[in-house]
N, C-alpha and C. Protein backbone atom coordinates (compact mmCIF):
# COMPACT_ATOMS: atom_id res chain seq x y z
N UNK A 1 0.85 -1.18 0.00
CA UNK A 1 0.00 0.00 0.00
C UNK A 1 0.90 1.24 0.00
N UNK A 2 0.28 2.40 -0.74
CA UNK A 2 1.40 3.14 -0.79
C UNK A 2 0.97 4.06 0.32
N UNK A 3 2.03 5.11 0.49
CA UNK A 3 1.82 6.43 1.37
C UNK A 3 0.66 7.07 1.62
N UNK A 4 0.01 7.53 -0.05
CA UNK A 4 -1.08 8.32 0.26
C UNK A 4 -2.12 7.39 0.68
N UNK A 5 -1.96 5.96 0.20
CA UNK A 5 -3.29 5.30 0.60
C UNK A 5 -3.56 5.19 1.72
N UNK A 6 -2.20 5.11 2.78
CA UNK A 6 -2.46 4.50 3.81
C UNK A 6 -2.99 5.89 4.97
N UNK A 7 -2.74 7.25 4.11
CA UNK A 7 -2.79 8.40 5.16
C UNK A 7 -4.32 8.26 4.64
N UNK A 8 -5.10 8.08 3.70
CA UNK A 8 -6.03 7.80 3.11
C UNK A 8 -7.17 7.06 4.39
N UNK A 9 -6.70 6.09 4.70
CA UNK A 9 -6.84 4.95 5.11
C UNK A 9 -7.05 5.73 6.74
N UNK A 10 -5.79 6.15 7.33
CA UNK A 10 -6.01 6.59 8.56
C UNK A 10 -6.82 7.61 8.82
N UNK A 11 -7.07 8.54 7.81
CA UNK A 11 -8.02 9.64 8.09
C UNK A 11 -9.34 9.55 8.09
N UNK A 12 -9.74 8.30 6.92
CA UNK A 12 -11.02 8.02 6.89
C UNK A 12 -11.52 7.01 8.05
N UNK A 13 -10.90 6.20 8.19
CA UNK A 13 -11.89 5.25 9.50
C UNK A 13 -12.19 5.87 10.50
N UNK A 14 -11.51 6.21 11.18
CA UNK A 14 -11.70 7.48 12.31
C UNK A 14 -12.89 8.39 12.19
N UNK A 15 -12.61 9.40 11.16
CA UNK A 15 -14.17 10.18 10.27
C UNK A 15 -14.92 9.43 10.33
N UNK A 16 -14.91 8.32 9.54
CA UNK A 16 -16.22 7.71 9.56
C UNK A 16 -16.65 6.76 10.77
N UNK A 17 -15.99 6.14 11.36
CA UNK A 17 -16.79 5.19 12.35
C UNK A 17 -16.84 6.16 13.24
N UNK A 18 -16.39 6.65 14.24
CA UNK A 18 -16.40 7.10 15.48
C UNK A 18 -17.78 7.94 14.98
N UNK A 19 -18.12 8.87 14.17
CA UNK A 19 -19.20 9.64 14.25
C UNK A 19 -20.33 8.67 13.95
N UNK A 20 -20.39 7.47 13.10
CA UNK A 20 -21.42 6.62 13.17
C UNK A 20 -21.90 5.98 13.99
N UNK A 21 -20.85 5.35 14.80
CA UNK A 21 -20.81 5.04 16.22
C UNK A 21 -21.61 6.00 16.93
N UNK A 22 -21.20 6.90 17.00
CA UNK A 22 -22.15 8.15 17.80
C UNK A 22 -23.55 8.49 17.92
N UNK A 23 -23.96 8.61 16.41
CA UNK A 23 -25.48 8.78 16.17
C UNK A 23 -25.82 7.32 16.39
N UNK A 24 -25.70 6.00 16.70
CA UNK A 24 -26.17 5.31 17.35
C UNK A 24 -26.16 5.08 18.75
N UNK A 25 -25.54 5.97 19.45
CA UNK A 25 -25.45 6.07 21.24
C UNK A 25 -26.11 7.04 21.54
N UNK A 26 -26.09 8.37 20.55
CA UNK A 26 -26.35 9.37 21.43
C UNK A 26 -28.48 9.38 20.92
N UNK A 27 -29.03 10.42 21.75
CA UNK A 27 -30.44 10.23 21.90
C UNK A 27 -31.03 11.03 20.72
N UNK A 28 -30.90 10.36 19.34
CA UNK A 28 -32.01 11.12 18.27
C UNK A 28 -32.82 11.40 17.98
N UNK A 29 -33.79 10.59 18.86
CA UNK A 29 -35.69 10.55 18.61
C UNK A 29 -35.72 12.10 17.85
N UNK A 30 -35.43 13.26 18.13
CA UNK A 30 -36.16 14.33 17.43
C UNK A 30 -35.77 14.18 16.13
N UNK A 31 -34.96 13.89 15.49
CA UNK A 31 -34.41 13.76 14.64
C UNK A 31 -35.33 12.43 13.64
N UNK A 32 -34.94 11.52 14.36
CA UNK A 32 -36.04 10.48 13.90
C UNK A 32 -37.51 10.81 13.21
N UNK A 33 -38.09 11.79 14.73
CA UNK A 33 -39.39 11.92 14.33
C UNK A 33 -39.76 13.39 13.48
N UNK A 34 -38.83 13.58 13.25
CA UNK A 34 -38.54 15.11 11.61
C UNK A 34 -38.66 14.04 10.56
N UNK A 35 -37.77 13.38 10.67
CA UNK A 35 -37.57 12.69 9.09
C UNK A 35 -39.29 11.71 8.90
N UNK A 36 -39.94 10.84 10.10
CA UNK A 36 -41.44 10.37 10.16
C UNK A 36 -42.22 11.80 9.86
N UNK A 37 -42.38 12.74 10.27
CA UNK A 37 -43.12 13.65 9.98
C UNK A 37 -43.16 13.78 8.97
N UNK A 38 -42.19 14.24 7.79
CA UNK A 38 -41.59 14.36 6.88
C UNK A 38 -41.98 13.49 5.59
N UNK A 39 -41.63 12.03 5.76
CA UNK A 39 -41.97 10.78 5.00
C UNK A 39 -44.21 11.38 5.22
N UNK A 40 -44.16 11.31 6.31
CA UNK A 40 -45.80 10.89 7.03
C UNK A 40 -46.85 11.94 5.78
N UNK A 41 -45.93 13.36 5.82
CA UNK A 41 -46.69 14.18 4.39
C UNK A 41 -46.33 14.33 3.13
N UNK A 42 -45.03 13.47 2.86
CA UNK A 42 -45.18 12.74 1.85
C UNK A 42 -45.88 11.98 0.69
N UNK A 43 -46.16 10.74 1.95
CA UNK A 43 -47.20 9.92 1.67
C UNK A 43 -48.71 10.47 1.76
N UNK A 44 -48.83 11.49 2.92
CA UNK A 44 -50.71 11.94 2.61
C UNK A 44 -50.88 13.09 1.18
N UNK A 45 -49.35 13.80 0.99
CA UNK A 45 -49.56 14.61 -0.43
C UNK A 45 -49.88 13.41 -1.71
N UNK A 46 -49.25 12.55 -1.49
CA UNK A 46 -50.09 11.48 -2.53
C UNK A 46 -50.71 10.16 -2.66
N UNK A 47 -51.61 10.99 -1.67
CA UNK A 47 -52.86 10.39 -1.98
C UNK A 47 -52.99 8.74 -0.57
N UNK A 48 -51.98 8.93 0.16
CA UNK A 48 -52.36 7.85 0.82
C UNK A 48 -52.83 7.81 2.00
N UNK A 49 -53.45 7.00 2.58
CA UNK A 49 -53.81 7.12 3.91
C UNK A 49 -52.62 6.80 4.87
N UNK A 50 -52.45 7.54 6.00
CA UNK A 50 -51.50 7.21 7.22
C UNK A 50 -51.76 7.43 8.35
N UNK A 51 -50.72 6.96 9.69
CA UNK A 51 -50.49 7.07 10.93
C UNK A 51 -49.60 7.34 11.09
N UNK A 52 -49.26 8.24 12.11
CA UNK A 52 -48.01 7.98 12.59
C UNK A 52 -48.00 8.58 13.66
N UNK A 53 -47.23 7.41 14.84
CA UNK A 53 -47.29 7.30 16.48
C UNK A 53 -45.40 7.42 16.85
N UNK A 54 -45.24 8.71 16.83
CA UNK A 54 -43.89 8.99 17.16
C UNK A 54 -42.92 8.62 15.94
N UNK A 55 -42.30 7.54 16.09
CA UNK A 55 -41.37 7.42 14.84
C UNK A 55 -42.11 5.95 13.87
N UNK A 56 -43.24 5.72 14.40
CA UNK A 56 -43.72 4.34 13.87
C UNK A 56 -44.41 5.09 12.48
N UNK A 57 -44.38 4.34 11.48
CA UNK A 57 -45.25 5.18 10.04
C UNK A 57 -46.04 3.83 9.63
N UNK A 58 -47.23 4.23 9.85
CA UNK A 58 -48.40 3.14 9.44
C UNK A 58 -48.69 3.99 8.02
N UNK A 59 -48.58 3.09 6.83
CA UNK A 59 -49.41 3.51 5.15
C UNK A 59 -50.18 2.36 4.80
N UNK A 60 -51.24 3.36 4.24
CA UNK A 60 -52.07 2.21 3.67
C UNK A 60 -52.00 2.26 2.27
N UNK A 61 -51.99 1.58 1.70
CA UNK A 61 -51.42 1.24 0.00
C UNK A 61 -52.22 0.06 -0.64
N UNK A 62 -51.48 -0.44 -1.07
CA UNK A 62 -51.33 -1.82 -1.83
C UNK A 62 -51.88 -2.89 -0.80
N UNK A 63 -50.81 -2.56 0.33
CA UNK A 63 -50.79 -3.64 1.84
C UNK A 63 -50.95 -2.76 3.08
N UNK A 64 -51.02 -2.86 3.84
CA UNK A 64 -50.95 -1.62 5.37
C UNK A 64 -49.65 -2.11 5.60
N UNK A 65 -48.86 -1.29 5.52
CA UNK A 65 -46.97 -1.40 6.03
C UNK A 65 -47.00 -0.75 7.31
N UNK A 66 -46.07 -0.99 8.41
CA UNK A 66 -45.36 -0.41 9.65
C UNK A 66 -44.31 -0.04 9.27
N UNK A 67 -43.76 1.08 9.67
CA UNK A 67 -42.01 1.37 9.60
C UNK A 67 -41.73 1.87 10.60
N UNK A 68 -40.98 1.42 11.13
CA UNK A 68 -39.94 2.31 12.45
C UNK A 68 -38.98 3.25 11.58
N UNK A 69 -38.82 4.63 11.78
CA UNK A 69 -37.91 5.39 11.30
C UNK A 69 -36.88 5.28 12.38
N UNK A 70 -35.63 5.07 11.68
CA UNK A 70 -34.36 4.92 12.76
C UNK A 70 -33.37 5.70 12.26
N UNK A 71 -32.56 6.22 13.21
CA UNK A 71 -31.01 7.01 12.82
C UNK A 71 -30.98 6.87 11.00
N UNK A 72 -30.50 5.46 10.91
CA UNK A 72 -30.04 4.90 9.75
C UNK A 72 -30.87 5.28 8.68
N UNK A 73 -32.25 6.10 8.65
CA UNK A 73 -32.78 6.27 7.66
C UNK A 73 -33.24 8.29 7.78
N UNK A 74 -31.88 8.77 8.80
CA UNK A 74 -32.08 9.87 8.60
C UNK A 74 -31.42 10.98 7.60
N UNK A 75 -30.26 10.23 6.72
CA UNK A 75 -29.31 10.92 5.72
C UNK A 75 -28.22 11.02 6.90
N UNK A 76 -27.78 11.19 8.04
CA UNK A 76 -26.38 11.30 8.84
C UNK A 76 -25.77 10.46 8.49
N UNK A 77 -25.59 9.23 7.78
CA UNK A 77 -25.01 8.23 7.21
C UNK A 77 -24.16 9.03 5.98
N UNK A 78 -25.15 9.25 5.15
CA UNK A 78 -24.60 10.07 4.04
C UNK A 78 -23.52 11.32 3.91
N UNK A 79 -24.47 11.77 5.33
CA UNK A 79 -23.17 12.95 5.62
C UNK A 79 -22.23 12.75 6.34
N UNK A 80 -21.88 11.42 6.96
CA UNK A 80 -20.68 11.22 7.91
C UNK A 80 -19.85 10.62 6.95
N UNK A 81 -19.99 9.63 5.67
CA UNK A 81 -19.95 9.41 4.64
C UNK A 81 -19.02 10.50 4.21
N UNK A 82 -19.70 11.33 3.37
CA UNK A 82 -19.07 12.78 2.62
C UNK A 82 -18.23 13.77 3.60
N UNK A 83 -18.70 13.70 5.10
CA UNK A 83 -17.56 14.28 5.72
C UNK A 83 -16.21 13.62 6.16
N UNK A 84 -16.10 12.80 6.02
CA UNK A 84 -15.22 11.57 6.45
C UNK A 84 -14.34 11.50 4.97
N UNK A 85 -15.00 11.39 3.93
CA UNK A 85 -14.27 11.29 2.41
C UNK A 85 -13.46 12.78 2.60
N UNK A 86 -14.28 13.81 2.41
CA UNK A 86 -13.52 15.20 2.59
C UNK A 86 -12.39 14.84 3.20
N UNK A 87 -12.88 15.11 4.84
CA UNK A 87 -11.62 15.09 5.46
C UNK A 87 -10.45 13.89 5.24
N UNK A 88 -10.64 12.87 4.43
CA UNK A 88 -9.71 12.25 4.40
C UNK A 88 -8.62 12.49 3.12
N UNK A 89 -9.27 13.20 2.61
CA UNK A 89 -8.43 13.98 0.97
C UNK A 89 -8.41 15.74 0.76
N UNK A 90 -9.79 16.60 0.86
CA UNK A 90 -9.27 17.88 1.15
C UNK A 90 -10.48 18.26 1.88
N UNK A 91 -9.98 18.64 3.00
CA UNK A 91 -10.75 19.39 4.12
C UNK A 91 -11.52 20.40 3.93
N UNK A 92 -12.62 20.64 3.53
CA UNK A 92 -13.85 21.90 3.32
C UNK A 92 -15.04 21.94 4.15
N UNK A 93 -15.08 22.74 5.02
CA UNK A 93 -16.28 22.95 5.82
C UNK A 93 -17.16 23.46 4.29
N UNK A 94 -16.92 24.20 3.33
CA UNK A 94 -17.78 24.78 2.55
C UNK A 94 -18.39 23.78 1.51
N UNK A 95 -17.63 22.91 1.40
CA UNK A 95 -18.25 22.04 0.31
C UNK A 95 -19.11 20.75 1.29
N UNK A 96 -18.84 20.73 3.00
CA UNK A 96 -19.64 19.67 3.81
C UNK A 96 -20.90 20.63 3.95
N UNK A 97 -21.18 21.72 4.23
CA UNK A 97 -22.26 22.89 4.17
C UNK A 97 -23.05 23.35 3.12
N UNK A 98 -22.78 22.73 2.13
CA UNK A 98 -23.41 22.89 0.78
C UNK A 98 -23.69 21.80 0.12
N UNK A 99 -23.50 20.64 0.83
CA UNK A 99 -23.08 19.05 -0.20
C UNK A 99 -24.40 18.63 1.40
N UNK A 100 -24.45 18.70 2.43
CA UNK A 100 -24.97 18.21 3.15
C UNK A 100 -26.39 18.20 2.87
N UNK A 101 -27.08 19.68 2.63
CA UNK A 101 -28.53 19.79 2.59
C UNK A 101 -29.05 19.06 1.53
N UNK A 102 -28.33 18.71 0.52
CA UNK A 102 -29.03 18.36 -0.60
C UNK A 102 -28.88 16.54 -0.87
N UNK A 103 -27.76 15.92 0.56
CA UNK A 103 -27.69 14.64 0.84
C UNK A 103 -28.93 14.67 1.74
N UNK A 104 -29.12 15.43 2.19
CA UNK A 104 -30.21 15.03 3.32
C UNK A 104 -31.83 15.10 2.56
N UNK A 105 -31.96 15.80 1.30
CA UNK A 105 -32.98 15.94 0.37
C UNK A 105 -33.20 14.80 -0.63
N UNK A 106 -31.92 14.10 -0.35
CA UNK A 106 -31.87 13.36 -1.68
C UNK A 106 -31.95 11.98 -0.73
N UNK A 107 -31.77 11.60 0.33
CA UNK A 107 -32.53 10.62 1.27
C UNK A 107 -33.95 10.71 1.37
N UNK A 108 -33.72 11.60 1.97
CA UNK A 108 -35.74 11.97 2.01
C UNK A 108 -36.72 10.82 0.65
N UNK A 109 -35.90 11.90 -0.45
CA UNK A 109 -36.61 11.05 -1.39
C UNK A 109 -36.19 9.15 -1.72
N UNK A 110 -35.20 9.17 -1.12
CA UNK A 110 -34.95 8.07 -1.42
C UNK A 110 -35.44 7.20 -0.49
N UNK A 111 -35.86 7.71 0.47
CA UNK A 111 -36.51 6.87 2.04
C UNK A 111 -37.89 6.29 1.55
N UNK A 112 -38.50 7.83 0.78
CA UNK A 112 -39.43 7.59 0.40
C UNK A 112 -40.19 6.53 -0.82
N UNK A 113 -39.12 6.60 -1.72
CA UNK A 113 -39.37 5.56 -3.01
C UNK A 113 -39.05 4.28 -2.24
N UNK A 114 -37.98 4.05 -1.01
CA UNK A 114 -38.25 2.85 -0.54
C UNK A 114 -39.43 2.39 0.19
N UNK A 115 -40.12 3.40 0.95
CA UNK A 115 -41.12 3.02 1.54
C UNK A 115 -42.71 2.40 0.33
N UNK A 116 -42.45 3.44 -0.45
CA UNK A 116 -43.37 3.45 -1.17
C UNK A 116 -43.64 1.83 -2.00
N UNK A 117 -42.26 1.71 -2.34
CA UNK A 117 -42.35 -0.04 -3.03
C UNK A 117 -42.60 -0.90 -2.12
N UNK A 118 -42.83 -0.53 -0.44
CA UNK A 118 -42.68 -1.47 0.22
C UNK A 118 -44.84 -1.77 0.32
N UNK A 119 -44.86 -0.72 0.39
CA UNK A 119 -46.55 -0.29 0.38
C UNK A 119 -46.99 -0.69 -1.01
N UNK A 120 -46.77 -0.78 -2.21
CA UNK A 120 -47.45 -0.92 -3.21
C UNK A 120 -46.82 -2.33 -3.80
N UNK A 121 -45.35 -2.40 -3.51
CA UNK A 121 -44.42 -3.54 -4.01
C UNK A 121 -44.21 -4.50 -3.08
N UNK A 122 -44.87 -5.00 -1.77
CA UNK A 122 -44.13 -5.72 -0.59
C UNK A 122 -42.91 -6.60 -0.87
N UNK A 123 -43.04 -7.42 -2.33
CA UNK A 123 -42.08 -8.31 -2.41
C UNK A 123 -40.75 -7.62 -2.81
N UNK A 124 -41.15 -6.15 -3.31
CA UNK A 124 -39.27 -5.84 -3.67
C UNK A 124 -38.85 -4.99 -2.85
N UNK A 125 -39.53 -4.44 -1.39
CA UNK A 125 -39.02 -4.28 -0.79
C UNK A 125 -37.57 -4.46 -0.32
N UNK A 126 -37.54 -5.24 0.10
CA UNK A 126 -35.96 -5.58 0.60
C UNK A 126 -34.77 -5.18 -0.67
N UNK A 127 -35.39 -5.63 -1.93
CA UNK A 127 -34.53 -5.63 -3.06
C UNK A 127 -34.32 -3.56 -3.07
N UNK A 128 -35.39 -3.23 -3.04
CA UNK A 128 -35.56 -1.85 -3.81
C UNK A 128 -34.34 -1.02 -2.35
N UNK A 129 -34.53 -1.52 -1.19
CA UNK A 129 -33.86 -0.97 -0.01
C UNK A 129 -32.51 -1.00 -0.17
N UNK A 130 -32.07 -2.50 -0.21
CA UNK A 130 -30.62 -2.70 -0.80
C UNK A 130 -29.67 -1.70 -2.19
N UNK A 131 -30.95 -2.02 -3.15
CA UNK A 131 -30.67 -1.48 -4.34
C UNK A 131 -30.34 -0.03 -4.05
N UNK A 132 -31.32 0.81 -3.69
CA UNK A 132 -30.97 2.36 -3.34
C UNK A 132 -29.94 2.66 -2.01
N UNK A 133 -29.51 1.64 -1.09
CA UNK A 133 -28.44 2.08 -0.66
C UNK A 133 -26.96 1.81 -1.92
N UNK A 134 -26.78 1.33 -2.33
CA UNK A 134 -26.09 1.69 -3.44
C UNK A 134 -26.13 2.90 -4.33
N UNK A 135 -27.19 2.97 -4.74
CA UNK A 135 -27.38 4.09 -5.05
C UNK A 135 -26.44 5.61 -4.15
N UNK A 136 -27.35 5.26 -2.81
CA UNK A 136 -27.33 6.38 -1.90
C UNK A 136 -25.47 6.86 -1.62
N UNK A 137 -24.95 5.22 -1.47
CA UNK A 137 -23.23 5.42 -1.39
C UNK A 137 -23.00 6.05 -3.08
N UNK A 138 -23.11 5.71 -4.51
CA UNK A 138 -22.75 6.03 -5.52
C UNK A 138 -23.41 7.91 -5.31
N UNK A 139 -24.17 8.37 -4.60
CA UNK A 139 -24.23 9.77 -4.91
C UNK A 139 -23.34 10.24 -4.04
N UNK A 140 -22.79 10.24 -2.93
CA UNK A 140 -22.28 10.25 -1.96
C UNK A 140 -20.58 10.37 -2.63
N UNK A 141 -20.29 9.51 -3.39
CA UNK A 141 -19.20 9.47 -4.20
C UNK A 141 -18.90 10.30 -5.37
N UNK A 142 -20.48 10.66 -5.93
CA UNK A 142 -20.48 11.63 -6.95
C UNK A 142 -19.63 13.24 -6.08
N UNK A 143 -20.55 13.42 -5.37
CA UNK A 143 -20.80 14.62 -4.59
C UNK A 143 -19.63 14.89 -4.10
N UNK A 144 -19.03 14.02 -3.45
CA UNK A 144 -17.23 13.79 -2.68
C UNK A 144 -16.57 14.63 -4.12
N UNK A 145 -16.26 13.67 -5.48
CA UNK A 145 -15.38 13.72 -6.63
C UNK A 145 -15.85 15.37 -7.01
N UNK A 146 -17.23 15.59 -7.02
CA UNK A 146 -17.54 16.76 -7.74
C UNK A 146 -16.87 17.99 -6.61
N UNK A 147 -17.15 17.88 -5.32
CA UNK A 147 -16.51 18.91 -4.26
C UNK A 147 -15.12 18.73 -4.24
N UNK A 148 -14.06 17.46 -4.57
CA UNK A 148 -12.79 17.76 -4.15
C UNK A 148 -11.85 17.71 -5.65
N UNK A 149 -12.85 17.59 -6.89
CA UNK A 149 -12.12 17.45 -8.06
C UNK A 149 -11.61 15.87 -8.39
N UNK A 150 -11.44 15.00 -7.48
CA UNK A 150 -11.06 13.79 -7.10
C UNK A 150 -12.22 13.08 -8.39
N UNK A 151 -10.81 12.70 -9.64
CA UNK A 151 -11.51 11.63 -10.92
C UNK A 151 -11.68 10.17 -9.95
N UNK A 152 -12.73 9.57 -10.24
CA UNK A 152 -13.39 8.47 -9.61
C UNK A 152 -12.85 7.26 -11.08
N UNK A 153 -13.01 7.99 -12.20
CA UNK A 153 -12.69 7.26 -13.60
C UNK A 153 -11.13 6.88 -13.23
């Protein structure tokens, strides 16, 4: 491994686990229940019926689905992600402040097209969840290359 990889290497695990680590210890519920609120008028702007009891999201669709909204489906992934890449190649509070809001917009919707297949699609659920976290890391990578110049090709 060469030099830069390995300073590569040390800057990013650190960035990234310890803060992921974190938003799973420390107490998010408000956070949680922004992003349920959020999904909850989503789903009633089109057209569906819902509940929602704190972070639990009852839709009625296709099937009546439950979802627990958790950390993991609030975009802080994405941005510990892109802040962790930064800091491990070039350090910008301006490009984590400008790259963040629109990771956290671009979950939203993506929370949502998962929920939605899960309500109208039950069986590709799991597939469509998997599938768009790929996704979610490939924008995440876009966004990194486009803020630090860093060719991905």
């Amino acid at each position: 491994m060469h030099k830069k990889e390995k300073r590569f290497l040390v800057r990013f695990l650190p960035a990234f686990f310890i803060p992921y680590l974190l938003i799973h210890l420390l107490p998010l519920a408000p956070l949680n229940q922004a992003v349920a609120v959020t999904q909850n008028a989503f789903f009633e702007a089109t057209g569906f019926e819902t509940e929602l009891d704190g972070t639990l999201l009852t839709v009625r669709g296709g099937v009546e689905a439950h979802y627990r909204i958790i950390t993991d489906c609030s975009g802080l992934v994405m941005v510990i992600l892109f802040a962790a890449l930064l800091y491990a190649t070039k350090p910008s509070w301006r490009a984590l402040l400008l790259y963040s809001p629109l990771l956290i917009v671009f979950n939203l919707f993506r929370l949502y097209v998962t929920l939605y297949a899960g309500v109208q699609f039950p069986s590709l659920f799991n597939a469509t969840h998997m599938a768009l976290w790929f996704v979610d890391s490939a924008v995440v990578l876009l966004a990194w290359s486009h803020a630090t110049k860093v060719n991905l090709w």
